[in-house]
Each structure stands twice: as C-alpha cells, then as structure tokens.
C-alpha atoms as a PDB file:
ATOM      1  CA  UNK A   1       0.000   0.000   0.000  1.00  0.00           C
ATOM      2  CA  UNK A   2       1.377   3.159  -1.111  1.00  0.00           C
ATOM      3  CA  UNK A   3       1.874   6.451   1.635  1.00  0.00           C
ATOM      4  CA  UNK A   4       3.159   9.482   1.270  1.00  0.00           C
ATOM      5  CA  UNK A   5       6.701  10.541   3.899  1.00  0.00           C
ATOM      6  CA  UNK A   6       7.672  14.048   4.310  1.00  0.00           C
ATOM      7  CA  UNK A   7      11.311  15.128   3.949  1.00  0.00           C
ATOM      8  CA  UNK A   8      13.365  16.457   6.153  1.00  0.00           C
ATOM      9  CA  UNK A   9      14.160  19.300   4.354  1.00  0.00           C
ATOM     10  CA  UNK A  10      10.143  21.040   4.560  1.00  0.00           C
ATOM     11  CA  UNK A  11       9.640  24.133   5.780  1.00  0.00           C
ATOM     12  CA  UNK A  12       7.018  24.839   8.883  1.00  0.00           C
ATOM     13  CA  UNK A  13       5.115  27.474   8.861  1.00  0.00           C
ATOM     14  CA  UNK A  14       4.137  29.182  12.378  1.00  0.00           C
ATOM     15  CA  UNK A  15       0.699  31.699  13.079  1.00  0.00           C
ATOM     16  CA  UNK A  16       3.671  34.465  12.707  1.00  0.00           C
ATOM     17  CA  UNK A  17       4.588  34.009   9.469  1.00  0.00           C
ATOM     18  CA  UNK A  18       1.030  34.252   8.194  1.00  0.00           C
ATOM     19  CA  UNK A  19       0.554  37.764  10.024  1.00  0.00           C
ATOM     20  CA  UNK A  20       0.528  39.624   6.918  1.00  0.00           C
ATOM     21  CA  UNK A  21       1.363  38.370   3.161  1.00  0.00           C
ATOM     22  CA  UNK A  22       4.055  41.016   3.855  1.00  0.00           C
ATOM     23  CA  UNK A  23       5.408  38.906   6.446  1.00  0.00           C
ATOM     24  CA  UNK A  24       5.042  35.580   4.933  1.00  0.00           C
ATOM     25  CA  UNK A  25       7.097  36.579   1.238  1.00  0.00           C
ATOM     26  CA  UNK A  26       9.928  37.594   3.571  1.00  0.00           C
ATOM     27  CA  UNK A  27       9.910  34.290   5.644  1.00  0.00           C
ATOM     28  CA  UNK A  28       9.681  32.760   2.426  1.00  0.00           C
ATOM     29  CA  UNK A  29      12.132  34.244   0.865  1.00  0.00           C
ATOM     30  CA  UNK A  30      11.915  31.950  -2.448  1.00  0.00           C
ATOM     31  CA  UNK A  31      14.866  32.541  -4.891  1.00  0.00           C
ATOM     32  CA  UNK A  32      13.291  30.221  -7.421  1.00  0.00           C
ATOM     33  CA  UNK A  33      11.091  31.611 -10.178  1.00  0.00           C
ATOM     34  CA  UNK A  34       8.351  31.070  -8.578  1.00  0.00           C
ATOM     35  CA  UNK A  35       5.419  33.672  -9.434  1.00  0.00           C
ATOM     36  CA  UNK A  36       3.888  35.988  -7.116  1.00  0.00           C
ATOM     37  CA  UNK A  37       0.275  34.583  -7.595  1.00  0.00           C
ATOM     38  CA  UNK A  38       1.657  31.076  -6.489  1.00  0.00           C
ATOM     39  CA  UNK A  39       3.232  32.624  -2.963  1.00  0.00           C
ATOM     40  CA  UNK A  40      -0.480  34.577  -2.863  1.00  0.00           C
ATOM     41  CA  UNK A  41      -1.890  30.784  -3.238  1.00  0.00           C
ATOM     42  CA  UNK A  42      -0.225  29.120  -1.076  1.00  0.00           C
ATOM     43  CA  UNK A  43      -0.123  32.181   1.976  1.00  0.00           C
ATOM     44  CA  UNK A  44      -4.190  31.492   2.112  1.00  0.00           C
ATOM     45  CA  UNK A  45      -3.568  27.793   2.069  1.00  0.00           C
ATOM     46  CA  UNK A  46      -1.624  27.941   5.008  1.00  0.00           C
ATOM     47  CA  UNK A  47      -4.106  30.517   7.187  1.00  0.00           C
ATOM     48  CA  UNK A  48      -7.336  27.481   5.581  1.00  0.00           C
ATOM     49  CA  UNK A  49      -5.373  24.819   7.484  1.00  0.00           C
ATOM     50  CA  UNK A  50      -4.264  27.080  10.703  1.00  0.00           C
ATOM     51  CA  UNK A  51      -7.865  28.063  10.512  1.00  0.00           C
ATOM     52  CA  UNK A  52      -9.176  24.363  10.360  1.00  0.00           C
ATOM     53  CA  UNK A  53      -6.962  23.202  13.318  1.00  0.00           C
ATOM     54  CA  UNK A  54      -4.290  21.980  11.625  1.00  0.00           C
ATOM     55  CA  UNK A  55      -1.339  23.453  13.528  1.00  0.00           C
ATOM     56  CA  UNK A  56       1.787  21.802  11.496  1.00  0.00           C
ATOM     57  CA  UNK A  57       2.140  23.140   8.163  1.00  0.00           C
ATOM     58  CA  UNK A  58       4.772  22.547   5.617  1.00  0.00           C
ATOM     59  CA  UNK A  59       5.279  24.902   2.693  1.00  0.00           C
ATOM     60  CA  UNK A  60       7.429  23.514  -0.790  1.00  0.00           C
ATOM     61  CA  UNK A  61       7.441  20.464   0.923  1.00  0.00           C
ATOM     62  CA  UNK A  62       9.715  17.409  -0.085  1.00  0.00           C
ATOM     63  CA  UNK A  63       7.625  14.530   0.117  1.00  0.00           C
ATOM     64  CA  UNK A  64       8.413  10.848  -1.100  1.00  0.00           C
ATOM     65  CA  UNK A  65       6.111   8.500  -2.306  1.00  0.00           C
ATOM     66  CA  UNK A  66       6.402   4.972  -1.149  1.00  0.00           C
ATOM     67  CA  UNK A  67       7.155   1.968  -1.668  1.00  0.00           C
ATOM     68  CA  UNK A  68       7.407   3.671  -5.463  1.00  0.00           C
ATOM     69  CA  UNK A  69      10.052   5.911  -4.358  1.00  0.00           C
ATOM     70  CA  UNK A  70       8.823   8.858  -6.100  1.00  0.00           C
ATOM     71  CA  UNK A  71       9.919  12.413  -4.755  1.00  0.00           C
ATOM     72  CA  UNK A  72       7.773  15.749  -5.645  1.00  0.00           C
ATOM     73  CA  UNK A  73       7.812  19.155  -4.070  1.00  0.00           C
ATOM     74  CA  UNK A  74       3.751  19.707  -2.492  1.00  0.00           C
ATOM     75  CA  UNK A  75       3.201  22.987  -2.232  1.00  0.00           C
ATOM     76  CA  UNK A  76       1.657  22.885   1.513  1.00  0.00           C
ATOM     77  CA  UNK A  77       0.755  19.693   3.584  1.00  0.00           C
ATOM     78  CA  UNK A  78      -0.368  19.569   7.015  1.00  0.00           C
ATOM     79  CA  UNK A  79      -0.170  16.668   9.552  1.00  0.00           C
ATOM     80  CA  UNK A  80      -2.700  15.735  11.862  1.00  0.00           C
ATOM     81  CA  UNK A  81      -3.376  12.847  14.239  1.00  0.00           C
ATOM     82  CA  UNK A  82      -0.864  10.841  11.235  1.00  0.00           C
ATOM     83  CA  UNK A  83      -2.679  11.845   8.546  1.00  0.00           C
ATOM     84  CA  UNK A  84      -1.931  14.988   5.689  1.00  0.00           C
ATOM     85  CA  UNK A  85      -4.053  17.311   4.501  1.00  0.00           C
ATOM     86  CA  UNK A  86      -2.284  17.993   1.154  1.00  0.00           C
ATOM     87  CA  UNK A  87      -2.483  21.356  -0.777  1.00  0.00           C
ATOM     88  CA  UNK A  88      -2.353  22.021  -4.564  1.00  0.00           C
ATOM     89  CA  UNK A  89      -1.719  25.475  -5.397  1.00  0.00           C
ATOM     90  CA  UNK A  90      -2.954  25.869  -9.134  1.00  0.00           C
ATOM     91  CA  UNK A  91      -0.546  28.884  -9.933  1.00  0.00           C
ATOM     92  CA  UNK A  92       2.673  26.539  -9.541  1.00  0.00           C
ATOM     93  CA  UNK A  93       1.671  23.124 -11.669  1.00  0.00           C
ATOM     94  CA  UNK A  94       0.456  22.514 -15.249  1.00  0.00           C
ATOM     95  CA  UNK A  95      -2.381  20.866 -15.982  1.00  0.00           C
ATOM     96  CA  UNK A  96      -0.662  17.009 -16.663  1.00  0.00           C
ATOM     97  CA  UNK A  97       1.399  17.322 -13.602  1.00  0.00           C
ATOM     98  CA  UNK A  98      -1.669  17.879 -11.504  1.00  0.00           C
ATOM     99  CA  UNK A  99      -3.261  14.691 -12.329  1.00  0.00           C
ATOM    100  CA  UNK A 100      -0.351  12.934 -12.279  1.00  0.00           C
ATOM    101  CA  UNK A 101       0.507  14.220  -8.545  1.00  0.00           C
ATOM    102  CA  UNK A 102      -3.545  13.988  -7.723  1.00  0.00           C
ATOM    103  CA  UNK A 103      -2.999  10.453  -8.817  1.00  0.00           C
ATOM    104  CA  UNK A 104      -0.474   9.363  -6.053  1.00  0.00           C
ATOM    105  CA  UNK A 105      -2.365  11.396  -3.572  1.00  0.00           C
ATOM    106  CA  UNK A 106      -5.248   9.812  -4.011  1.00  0.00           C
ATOM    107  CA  UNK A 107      -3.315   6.334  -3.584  1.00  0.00           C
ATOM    108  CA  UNK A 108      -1.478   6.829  -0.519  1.00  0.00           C
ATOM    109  CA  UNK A 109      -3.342   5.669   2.499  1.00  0.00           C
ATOM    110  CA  UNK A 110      -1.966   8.693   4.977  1.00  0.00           C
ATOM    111  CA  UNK A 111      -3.341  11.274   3.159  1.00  0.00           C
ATOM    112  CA  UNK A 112      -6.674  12.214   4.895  1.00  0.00           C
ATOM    113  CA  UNK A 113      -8.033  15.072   2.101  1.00  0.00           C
ATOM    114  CA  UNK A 114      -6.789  16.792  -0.723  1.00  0.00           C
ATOM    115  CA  UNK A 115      -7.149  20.247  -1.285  1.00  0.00           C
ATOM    116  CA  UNK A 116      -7.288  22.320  -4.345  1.00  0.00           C
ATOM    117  CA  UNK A 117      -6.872  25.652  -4.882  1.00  0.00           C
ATOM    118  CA  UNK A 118      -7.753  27.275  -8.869  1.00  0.00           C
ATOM    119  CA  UNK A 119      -7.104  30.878 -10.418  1.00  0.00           C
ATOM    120  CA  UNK A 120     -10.403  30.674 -11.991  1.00  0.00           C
ATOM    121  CA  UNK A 121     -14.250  28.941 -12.070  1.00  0.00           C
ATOM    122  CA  UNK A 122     -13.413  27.410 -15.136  1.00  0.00           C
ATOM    123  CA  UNK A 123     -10.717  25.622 -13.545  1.00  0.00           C
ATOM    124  CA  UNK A 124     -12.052  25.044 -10.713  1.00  0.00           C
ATOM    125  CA  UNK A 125     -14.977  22.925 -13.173  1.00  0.00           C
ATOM    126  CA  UNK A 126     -12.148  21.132 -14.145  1.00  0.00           C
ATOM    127  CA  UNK A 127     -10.853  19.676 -11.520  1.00  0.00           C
ATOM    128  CA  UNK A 128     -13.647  19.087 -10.271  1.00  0.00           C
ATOM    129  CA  UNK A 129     -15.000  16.481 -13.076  1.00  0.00           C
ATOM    130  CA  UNK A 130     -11.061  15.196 -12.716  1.00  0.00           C
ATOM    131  CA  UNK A 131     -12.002  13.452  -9.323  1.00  0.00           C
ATOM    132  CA  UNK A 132     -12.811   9.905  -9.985  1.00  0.00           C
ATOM    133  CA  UNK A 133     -16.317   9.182  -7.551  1.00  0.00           C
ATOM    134  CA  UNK A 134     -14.805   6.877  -5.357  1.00  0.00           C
ATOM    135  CA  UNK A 135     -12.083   9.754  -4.212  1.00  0.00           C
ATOM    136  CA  UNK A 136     -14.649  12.641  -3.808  1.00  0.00           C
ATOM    137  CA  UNK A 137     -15.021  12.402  -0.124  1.00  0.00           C
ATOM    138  CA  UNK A 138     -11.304  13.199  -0.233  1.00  0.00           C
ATOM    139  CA  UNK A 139     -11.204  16.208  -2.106  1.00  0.00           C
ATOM    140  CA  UNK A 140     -12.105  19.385  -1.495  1.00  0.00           C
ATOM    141  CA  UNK A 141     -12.038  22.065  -4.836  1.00  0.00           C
ATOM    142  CA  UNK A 142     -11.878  25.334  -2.765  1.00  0.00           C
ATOM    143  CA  UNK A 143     -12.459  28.809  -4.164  1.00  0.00           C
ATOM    144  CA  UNK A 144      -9.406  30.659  -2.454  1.00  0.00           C
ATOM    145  CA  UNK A 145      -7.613  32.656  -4.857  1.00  0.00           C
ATOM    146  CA  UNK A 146     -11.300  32.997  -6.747  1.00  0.00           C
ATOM    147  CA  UNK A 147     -12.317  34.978  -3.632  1.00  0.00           C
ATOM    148  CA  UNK A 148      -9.467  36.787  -3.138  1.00  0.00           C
ATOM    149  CA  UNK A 149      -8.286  38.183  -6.221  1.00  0.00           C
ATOM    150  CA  UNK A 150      -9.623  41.190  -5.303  1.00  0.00           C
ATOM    151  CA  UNK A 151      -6.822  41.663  -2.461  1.00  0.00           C
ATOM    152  CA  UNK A 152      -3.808  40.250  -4.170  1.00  0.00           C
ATOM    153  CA  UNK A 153      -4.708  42.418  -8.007  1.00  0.00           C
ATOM    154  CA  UNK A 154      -5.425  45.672  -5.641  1.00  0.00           C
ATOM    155  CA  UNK A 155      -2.491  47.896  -6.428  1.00  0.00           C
ATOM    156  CA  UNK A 156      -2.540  46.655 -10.234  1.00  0.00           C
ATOM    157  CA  UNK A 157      -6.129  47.628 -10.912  1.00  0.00           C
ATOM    158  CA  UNK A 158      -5.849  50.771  -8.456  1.00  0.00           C
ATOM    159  CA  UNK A 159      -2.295  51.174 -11.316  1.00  0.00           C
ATOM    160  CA  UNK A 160      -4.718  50.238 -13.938  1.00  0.00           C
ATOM    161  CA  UNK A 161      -7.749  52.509 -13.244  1.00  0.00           C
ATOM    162  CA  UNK A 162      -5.170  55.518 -14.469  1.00  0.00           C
ATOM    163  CA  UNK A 163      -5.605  54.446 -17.809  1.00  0.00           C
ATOM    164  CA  UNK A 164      -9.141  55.105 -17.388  1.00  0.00           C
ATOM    165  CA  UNK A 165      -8.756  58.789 -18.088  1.00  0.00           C
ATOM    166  CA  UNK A 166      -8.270  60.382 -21.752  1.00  0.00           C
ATOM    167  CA  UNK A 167      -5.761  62.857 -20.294  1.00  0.00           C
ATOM    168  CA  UNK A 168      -3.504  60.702 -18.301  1.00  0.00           C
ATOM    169  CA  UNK A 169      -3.215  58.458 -21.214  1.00  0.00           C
ATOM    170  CA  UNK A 170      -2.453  61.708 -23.459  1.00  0.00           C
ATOM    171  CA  UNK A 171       0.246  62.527 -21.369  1.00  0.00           C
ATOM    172  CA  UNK A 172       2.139  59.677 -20.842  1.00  0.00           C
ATOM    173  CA  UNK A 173       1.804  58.283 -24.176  1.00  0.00           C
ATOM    174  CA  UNK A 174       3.690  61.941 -25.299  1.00  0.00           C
ATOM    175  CA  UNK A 175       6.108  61.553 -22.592  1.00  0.00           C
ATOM    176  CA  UNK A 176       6.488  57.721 -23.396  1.00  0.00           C
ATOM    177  CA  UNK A 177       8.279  59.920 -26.715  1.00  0.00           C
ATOM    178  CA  UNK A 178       9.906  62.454 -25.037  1.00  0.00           C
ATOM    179  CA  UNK A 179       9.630  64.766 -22.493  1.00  0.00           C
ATOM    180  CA  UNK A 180       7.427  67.193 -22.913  1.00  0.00           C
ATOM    181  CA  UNK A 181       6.926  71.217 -21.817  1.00  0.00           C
ATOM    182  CA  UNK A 182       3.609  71.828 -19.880  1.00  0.00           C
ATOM    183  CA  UNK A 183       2.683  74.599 -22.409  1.00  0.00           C
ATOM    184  CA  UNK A 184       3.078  72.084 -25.298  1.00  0.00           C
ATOM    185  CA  UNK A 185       0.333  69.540 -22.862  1.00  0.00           C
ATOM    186  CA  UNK A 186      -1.816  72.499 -22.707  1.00  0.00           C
ATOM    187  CA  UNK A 187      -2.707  72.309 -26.423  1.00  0.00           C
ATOM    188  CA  UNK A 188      -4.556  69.510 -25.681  1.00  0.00           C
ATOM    189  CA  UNK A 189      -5.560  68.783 -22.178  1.00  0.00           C
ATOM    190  CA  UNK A 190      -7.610  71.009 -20.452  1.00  0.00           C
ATOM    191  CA  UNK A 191      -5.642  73.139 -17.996  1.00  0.00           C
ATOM    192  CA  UNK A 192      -7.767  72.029 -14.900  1.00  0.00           C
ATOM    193  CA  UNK A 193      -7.522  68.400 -15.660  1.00  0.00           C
ATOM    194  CA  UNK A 194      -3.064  69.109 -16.779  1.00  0.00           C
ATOM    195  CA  UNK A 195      -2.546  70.587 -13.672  1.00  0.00           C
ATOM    196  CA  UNK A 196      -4.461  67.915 -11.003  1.00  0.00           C
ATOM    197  CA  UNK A 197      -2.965  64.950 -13.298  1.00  0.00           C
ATOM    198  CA  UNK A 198       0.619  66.260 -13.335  1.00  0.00           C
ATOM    199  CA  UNK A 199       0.065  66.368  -9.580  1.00  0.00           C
ATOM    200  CA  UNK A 200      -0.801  62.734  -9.588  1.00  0.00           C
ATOM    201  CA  UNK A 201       1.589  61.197 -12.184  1.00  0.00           C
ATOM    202  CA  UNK A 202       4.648  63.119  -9.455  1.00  0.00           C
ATOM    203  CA  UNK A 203       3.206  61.478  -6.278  1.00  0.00           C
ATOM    204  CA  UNK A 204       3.205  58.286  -7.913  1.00  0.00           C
ATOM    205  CA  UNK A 205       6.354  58.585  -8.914  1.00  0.00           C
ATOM    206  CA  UNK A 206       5.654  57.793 -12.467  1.00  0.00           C
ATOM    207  CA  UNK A 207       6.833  61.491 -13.935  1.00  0.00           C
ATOM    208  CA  UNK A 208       9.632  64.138 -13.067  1.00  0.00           C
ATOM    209  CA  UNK A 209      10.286  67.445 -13.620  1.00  0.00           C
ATOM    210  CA  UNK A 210      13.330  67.190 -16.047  1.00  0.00           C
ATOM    211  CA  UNK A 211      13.948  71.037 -16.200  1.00  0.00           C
ATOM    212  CA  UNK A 212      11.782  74.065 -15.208  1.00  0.00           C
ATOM    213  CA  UNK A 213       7.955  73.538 -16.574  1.00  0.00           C
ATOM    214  CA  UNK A 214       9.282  70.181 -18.926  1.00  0.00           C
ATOM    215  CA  UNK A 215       8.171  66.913 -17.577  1.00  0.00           C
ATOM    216  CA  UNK A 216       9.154  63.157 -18.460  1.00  0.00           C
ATOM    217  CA  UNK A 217       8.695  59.624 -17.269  1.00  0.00           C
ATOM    218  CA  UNK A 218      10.546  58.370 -14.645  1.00  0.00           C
ATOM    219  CA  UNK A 219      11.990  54.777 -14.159  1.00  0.00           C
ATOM    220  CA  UNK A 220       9.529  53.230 -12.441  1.00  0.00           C
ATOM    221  CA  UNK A 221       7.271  55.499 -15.624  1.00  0.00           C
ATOM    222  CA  UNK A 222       8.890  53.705 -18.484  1.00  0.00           C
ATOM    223  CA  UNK A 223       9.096  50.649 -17.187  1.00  0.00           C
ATOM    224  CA  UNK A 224       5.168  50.768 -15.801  1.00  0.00           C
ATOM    225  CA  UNK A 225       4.292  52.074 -19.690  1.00  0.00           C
ATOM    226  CA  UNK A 226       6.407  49.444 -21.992  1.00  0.00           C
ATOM    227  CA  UNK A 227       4.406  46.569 -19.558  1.00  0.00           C
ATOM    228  CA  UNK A 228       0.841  48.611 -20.390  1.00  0.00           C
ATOM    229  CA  UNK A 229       2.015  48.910 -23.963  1.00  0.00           C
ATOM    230  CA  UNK A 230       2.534  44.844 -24.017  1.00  0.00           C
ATOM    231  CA  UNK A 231      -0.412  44.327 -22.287  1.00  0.00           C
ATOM    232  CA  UNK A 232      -2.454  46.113 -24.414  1.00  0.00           C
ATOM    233  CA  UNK A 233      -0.762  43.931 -27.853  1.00  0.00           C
ATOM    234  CA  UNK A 234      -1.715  40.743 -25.415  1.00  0.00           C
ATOM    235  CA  UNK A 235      -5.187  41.744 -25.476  1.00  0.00           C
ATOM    236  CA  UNK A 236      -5.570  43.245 -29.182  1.00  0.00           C
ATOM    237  CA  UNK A 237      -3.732  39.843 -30.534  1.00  0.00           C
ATOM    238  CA  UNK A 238      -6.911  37.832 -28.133  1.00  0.00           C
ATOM    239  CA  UNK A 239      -8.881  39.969 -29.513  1.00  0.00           C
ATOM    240  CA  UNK A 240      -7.540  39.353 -33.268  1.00  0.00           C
ATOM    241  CA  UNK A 241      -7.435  35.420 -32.596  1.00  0.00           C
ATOM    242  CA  UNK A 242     -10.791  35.324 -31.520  1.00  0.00           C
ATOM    243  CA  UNK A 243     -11.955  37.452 -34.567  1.00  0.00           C
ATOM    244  CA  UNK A 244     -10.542  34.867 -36.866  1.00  0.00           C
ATOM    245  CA  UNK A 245     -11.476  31.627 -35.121  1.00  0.00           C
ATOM    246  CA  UNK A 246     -15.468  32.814 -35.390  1.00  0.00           C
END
C-alpha cells in the first residue's frame, strides 16, 4: 500500500509568518522563479489549514512517495493525528502534472483530504470532473484565490484605473516619446484636468520634472508604460485570434 513521507528538508510554517502576506514573502524568501500569484496561493492555504486546526504546516514540501520511491515538491501539507491534509496550489503546476501528482495522492493511504486551490471557475470545473467518484469524499475544490483576487490584483487595478482617463493616457503616451513642456500639454488637455494629473503622475512617482515647466517619465514610468504597452498587444492579438477563429 502506497503512503506518502515528508522530507526532512520542509519548511514549517508558524501563526507568525502568516501575520501579513508582507510577512510571509519575507519568511519565504523563495529565490526560485516562482510567481507571485503562487506565494499569494499558497499564503491562504496555510491561514485554511491554521484556521481548520491543523497546527503543522509545511510549505514547498519534499515529500516521497512509497514503496514507489517517487519524490515531488507539495506545495503545503499539514499533519494531523498521522494523517496529511495535502495542498495544490494551481498557480505553480500545469495541468498534466496535476493529475499525475492527484494520482499518487489519491493512492497513498496517509493522506486524509486533498485540497485544491484554482485561479479561476473554469478551472475550478475542471478539476472538479477530474475526481474519480470513489475519491470525492477526499477532495475538497476550494475557491481561495477565486475569492481573493480582489486583495492580491489591488495595487494593479488601483495602477490600472489611471488608464481610465483620456488625459492621463495623453500625457504619458507623449512623454512615453519624449519629455514634454507643460505649455506644449496644454494644447490639448484642459488646464484644470493638466494641472491635477501632473500632480498625480509626481506622487506616484511615475513622472519628473526634467527642467523648469518640462516633464518626463521616470523609471519606475517607463518601465510601468512598456508593460501597459505589451499588455495592451496581449489583449488586441486575443482579440484578433478570436476574430478569426469565429
């Protein structure tokens, strides 16, 4: 009969590294490439289990497979009364290595429940036709990230809503060229709006003043633009593919 045997090597996660998401990226302190929106996953894994009772938690946990011998990294497990509660964190595993991973999880006799956490509904439809009947008792497809997307995308859609305005995007699209004098913005913003935007774009540290009454994009302004101006190709190429597959 197969079970699953944590490594030595697994990190455990206490209440005070959960505090904040703040708090937990620095105890992390990942130097792989793993993506932000995986660390967001697996932070709220960790408080579910906490939160459930589960007091020891591994994070990127080594975990070997036997009598098989097979070694994976699980995102989070927790241990209880001899028996895991093991986390899958969408963000950090394609879509074959899932079931392949659900697959041994499902076999192993010390593994109590299996939890899965998806970016999206769709997904989480998905998985949720993946789990064979006689495992469903086992398996729980939570909504996690689904829920709070709102909190983890909050400074890129407050970043985002700037676009919203005509003049903002005026201006830093003719900065994004050069910089530009404010008289030469005047011919084509209204003064009102040049004035409370300029005002803006300097507190968030997206524009300087290069010289007396000429403004340009700083830094953190060029790079924040040439990301907006890929984004925006991402979504007219969608947009383009979809066009043509109708």
């Amino acid at each position: 009969m197969m079970y699953m045997q944590l490594g030595s090597t697994a990190k455990k996660a206490e209440s005070r590294h959960i505090s904040s998401y703040q708090a937990f990226k620095e105890w992390i302190n990942n130097a792989s490439e793993e993506s932000e929106l995986e660390r967001f996953q697996k932070y709220h894994g960790i408080i579910d289990l906490f939160n459930n009772g589960i007091n020891q938690v591994y994070v990127n946990a080594q975990v070997r497979f036997l009598p098989d011998e097979l070694e994976v990294i699980l995102d989070i497990c927790g241990l209880e009364n001899e028996k895991f509660t093991a986390v899958i964190c969408e963000a950090g595993i394609d879509q074959e290595s899932f079931l392949e991973l659900f697959e041994l999880l499902n076999r192993s006799s010390n593994i109590g429940e299996t939890w899965v956490y998806p970016l999206n509904e769709h997904s989480r439809r998905t998985y949720k036709r993946a789990v064979k009947p006689q495992f469903r008792n086992r398996v729980k497809i939570e909504r996690g990230t689904i829920d709070h997307l709102d909190e983890f995308l909050k400074d890129t859609l407050e970043t985002i809503d700037l676009f919203e305005s005509r003049a903002r995007r005026m201006m830093l699209f003719a900065m994004l060229e050069s910089p530009r004098e404010k008289r030469y913005l005047r011919e084509f913003i209204n003064p009102k709006l040049l004035y409370e935007n300029l005002d803006l774009l300097r507190r968030m540290n997206l524009i300087e003043e290069v010289s007396e009454q000429v403004y340009g994009l700083s830094k953190q302004g060029e790079i924040l633009m040439q990301e907006y101006l890929h984004f925006l190709d991402r979504i007219r190429r969608s947009i383009n593919n979809f066009e043509e597959e109708q």
